[in-house]
C-alpha atoms as a PDB file:
ATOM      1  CA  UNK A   1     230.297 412.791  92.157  1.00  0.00           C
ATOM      2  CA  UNK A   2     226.387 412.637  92.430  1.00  0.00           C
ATOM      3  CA  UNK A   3     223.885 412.457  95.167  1.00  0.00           C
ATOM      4  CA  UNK A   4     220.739 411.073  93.649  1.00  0.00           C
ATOM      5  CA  UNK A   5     217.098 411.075  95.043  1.00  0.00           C
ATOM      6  CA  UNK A   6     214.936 407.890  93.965  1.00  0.00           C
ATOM      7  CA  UNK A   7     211.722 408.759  93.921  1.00  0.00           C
ATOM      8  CA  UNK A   8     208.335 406.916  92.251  1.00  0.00           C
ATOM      9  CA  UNK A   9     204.606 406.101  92.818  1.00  0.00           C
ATOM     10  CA  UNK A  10     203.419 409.397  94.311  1.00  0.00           C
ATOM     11  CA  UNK A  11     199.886 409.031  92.570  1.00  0.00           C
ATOM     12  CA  UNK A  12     199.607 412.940  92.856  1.00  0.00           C
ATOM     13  CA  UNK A  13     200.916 413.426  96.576  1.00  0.00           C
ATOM     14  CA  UNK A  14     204.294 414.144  97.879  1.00  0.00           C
ATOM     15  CA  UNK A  15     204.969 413.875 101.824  1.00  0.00           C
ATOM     16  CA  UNK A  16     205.897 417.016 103.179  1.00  0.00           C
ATOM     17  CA  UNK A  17     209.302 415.327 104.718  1.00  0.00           C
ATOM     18  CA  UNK A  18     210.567 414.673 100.940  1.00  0.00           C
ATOM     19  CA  UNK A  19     212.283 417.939 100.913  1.00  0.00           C
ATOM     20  CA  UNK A  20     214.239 417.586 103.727  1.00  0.00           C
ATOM     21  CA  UNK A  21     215.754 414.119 102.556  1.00  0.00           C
ATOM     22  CA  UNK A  22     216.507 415.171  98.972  1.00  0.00           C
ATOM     23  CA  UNK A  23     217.745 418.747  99.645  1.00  0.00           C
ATOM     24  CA  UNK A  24     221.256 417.414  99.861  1.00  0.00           C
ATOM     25  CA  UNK A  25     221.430 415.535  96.545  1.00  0.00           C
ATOM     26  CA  UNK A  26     221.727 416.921  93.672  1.00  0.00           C
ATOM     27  CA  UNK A  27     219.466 415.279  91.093  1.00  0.00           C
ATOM     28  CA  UNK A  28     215.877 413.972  92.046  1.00  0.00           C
ATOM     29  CA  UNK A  29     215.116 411.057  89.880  1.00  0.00           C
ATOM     30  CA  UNK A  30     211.231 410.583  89.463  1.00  0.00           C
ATOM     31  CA  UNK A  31     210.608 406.678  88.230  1.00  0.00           C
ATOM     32  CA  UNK A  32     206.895 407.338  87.430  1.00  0.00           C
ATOM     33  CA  UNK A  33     202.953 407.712  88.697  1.00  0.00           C
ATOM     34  CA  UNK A  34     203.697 410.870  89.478  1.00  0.00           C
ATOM     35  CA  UNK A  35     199.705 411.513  89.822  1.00  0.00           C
ATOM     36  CA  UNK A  36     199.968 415.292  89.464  1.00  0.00           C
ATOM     37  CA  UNK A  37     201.799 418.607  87.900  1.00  0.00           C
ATOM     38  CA  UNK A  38     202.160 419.838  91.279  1.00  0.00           C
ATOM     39  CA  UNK A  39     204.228 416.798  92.534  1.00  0.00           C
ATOM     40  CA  UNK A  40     206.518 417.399  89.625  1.00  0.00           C
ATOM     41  CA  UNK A  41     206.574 421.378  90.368  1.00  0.00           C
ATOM     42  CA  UNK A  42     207.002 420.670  94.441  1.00  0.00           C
ATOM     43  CA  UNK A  43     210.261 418.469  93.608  1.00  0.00           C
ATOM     44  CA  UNK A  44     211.854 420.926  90.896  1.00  0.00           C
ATOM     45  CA  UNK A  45     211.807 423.486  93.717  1.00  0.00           C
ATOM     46  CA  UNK A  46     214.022 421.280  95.611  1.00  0.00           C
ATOM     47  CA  UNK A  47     216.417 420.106  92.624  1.00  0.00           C
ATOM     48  CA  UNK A  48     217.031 419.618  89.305  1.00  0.00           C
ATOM     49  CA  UNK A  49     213.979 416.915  88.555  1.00  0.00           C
ATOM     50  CA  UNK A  50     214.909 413.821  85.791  1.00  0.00           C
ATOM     51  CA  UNK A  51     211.906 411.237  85.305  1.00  0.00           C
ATOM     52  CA  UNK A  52     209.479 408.920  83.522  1.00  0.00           C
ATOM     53  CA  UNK A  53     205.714 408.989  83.505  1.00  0.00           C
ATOM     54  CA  UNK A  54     203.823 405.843  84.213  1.00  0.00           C
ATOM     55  CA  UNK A  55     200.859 404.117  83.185  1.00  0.00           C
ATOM     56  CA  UNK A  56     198.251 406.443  85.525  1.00  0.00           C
ATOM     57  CA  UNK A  57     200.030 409.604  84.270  1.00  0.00           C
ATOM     58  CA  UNK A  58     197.844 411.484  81.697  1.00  0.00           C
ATOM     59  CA  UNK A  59     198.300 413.208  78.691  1.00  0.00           C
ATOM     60  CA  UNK A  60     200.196 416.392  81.007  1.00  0.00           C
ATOM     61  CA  UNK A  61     202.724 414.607  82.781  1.00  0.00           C
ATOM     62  CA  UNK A  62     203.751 411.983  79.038  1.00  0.00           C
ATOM     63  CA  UNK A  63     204.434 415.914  77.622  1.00  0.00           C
ATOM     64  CA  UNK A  64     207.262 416.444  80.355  1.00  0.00           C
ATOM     65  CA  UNK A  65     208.878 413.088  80.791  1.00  0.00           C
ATOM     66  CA  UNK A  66     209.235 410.060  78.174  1.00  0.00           C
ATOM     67  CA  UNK A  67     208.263 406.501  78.893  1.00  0.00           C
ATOM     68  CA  UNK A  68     211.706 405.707  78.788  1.00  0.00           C
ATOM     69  CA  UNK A  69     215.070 407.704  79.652  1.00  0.00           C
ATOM     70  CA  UNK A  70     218.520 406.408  79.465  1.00  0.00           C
ATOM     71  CA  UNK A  71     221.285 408.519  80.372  1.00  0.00           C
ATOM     72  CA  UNK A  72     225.061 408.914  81.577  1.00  0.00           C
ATOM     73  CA  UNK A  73     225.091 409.890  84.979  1.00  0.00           C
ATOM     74  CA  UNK A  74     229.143 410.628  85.644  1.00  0.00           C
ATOM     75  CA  UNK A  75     229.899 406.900  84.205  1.00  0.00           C
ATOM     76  CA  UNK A  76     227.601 405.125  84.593  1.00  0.00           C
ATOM     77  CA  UNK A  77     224.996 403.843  81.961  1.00  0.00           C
ATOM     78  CA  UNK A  78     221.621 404.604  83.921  1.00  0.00           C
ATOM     79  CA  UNK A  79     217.918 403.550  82.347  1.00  0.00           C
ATOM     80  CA  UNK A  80     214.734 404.650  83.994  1.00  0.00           C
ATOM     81  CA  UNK A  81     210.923 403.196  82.623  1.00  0.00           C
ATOM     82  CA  UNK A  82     208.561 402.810  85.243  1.00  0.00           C
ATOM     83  CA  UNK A  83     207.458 399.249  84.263  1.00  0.00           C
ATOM     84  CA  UNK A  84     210.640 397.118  83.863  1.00  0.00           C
ATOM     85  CA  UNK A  85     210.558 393.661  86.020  1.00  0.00           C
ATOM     86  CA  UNK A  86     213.142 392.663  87.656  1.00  0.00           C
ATOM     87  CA  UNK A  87     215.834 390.784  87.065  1.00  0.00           C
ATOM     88  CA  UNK A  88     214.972 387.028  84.938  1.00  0.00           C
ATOM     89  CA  UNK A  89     211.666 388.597  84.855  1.00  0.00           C
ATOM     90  CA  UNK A  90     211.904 391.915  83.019  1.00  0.00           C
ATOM     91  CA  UNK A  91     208.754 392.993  81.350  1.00  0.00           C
ATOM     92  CA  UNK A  92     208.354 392.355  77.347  1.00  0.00           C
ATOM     93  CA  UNK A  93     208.909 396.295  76.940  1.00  0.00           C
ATOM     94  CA  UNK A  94     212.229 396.419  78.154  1.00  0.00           C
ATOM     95  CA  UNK A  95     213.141 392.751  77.778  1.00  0.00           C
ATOM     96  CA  UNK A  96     215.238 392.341  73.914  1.00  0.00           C
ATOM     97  CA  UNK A  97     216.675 396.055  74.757  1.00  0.00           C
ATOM     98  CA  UNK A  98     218.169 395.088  78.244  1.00  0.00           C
ATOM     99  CA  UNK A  99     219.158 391.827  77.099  1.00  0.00           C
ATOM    100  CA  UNK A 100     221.136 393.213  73.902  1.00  0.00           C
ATOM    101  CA  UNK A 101     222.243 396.523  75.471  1.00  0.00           C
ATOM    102  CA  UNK A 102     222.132 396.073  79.410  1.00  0.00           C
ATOM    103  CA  UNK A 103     222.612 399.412  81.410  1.00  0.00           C
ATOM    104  CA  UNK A 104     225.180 399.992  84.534  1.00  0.00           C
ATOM    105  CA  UNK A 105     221.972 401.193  86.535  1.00  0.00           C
ATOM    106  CA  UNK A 106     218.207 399.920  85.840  1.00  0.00           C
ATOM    107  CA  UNK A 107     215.427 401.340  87.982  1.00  0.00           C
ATOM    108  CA  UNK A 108     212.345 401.050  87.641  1.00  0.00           C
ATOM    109  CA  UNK A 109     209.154 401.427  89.583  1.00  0.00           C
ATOM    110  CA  UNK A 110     205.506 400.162  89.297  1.00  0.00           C
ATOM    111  CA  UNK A 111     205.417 397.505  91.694  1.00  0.00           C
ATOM    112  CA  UNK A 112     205.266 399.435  95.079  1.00  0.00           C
ATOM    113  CA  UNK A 113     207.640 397.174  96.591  1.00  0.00           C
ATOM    114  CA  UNK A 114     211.261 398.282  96.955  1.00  0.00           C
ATOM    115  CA  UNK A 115     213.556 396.528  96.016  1.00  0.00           C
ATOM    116  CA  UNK A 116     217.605 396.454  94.831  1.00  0.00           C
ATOM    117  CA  UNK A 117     218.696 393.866  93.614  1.00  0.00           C
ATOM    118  CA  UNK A 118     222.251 392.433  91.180  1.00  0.00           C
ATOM    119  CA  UNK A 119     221.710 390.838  88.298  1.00  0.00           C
ATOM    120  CA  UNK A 120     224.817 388.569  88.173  1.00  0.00           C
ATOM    121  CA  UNK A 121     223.865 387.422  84.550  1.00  0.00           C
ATOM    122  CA  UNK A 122     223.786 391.208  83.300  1.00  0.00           C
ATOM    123  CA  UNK A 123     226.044 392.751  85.295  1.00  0.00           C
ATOM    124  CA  UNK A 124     223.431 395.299  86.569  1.00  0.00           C
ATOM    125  CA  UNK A 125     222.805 397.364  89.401  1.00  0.00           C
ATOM    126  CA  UNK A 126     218.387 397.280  89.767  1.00  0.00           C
ATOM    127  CA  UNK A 127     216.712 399.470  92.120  1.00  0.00           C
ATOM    128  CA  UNK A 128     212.989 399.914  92.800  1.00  0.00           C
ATOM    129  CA  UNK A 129     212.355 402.738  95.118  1.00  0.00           C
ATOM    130  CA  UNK A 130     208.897 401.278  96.189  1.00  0.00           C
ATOM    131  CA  UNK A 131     206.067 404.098  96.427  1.00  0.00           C
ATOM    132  CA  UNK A 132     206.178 407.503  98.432  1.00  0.00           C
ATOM    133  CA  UNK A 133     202.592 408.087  97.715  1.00  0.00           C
ATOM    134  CA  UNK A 134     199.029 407.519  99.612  1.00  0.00           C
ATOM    135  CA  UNK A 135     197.734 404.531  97.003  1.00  0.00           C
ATOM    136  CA  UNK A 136     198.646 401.082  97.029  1.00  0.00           C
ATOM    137  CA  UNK A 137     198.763 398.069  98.945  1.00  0.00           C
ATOM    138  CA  UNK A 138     202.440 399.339 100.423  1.00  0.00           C
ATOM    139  CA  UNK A 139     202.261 400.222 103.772  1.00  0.00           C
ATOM    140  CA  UNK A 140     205.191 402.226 104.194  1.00  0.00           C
ATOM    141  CA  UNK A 141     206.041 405.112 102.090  1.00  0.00           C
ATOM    142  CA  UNK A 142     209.941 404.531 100.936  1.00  0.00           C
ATOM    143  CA  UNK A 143     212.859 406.953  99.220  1.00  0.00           C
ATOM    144  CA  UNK A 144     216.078 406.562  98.318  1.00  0.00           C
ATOM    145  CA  UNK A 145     219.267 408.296  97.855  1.00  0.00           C
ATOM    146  CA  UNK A 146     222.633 406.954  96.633  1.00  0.00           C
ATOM    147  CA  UNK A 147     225.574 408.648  95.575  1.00  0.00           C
ATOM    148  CA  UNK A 148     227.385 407.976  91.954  1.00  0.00           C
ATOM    149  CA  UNK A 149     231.074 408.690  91.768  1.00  0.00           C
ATOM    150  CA  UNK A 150     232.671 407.789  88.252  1.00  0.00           C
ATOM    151  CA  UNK A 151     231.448 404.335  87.572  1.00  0.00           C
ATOM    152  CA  UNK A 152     230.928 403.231  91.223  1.00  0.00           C
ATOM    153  CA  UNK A 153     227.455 402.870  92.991  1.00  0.00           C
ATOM    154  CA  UNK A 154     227.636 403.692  96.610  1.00  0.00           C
ATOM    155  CA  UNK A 155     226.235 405.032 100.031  1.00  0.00           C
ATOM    156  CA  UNK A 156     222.593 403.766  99.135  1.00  0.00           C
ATOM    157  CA  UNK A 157     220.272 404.947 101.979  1.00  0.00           C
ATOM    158  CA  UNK A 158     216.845 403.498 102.048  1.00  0.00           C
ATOM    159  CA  UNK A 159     214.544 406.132 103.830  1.00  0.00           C
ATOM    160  CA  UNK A 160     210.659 405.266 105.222  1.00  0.00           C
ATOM    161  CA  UNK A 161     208.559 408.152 105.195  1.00  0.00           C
ATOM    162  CA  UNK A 162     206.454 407.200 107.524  1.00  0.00           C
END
């Protein structure tokens, strides 16, 4: 069993109550715009850091994390990209790929608006955390954490920041 933190659009700054919301999971999963180095150093300080860089992340941040990771987290098929749609209106990137070989678990970011969602057609869990950082249109800074245990999704926890 894992306790995930969901985690994207920081745009280089991380609120200082982060911490204390992730420091009982035990992966932090960044889903891109991280902004900064530091962001990604501040988080790895709390817990083992997973993550994609997005399109305002420079040359620094595409070194640590890929535009794409796809995992197994205990059972479960998980894909992170930071621009992915949603579902019946995934982006052209991810579209073929998803369609041919779907995931258990797609989250993405991007948008700033959080989001979770089933995609019947699929069979897909798809999450958007929304945005934790100061830029955007959002006006409420938004986490998550869930908990995977084998193949099962559960005790999803939507947390504003403030």
């Amino acid at each position: 069993m894992k306790r995930i933190g969901l985690i994207s659009d920081t745009h280089g700054f991380l609120p200082s109550n982060v911490e204390k919301f992730f420091s009982s999971c035990d992966e932090i999963w960044h889903i891109g715009d991280v902004g900064s180095m530091d962001v990604i150093e501040k988080l790895e300080k709390i817990k083992p850091l997973k993550g994609v860089y997005g399109n305002i992340d420079g040359q620094e941040i595409r070194q640590v994390f890929p535009k794409n990771l796809r995992f197994m987290c205990e059972e479960v098929d998980v894909w992170l990209t930071h621009i992915g749609g949603y579902p019946k209106r995934y982006h052209i990137d991810v579209k073929d790929e998803i369609k041919r070989n779907p995931p258990n678990l797609f989250i993405s970011g991007h948008s700033h608006i959080l989001k979770v969602m089933y995609d019947q057609q699929l069979d897909l869990l798809h999450i958007n955390p929304g945005a934790a950082g100061n830029q955007g249109f959002h006006k409420v800074k938004t986490i998550i954490r869930f908990t995977i245990d084998k193949k099962e999704i559960k005790d999803l926890e939507v947390i504003e920041l403030g």
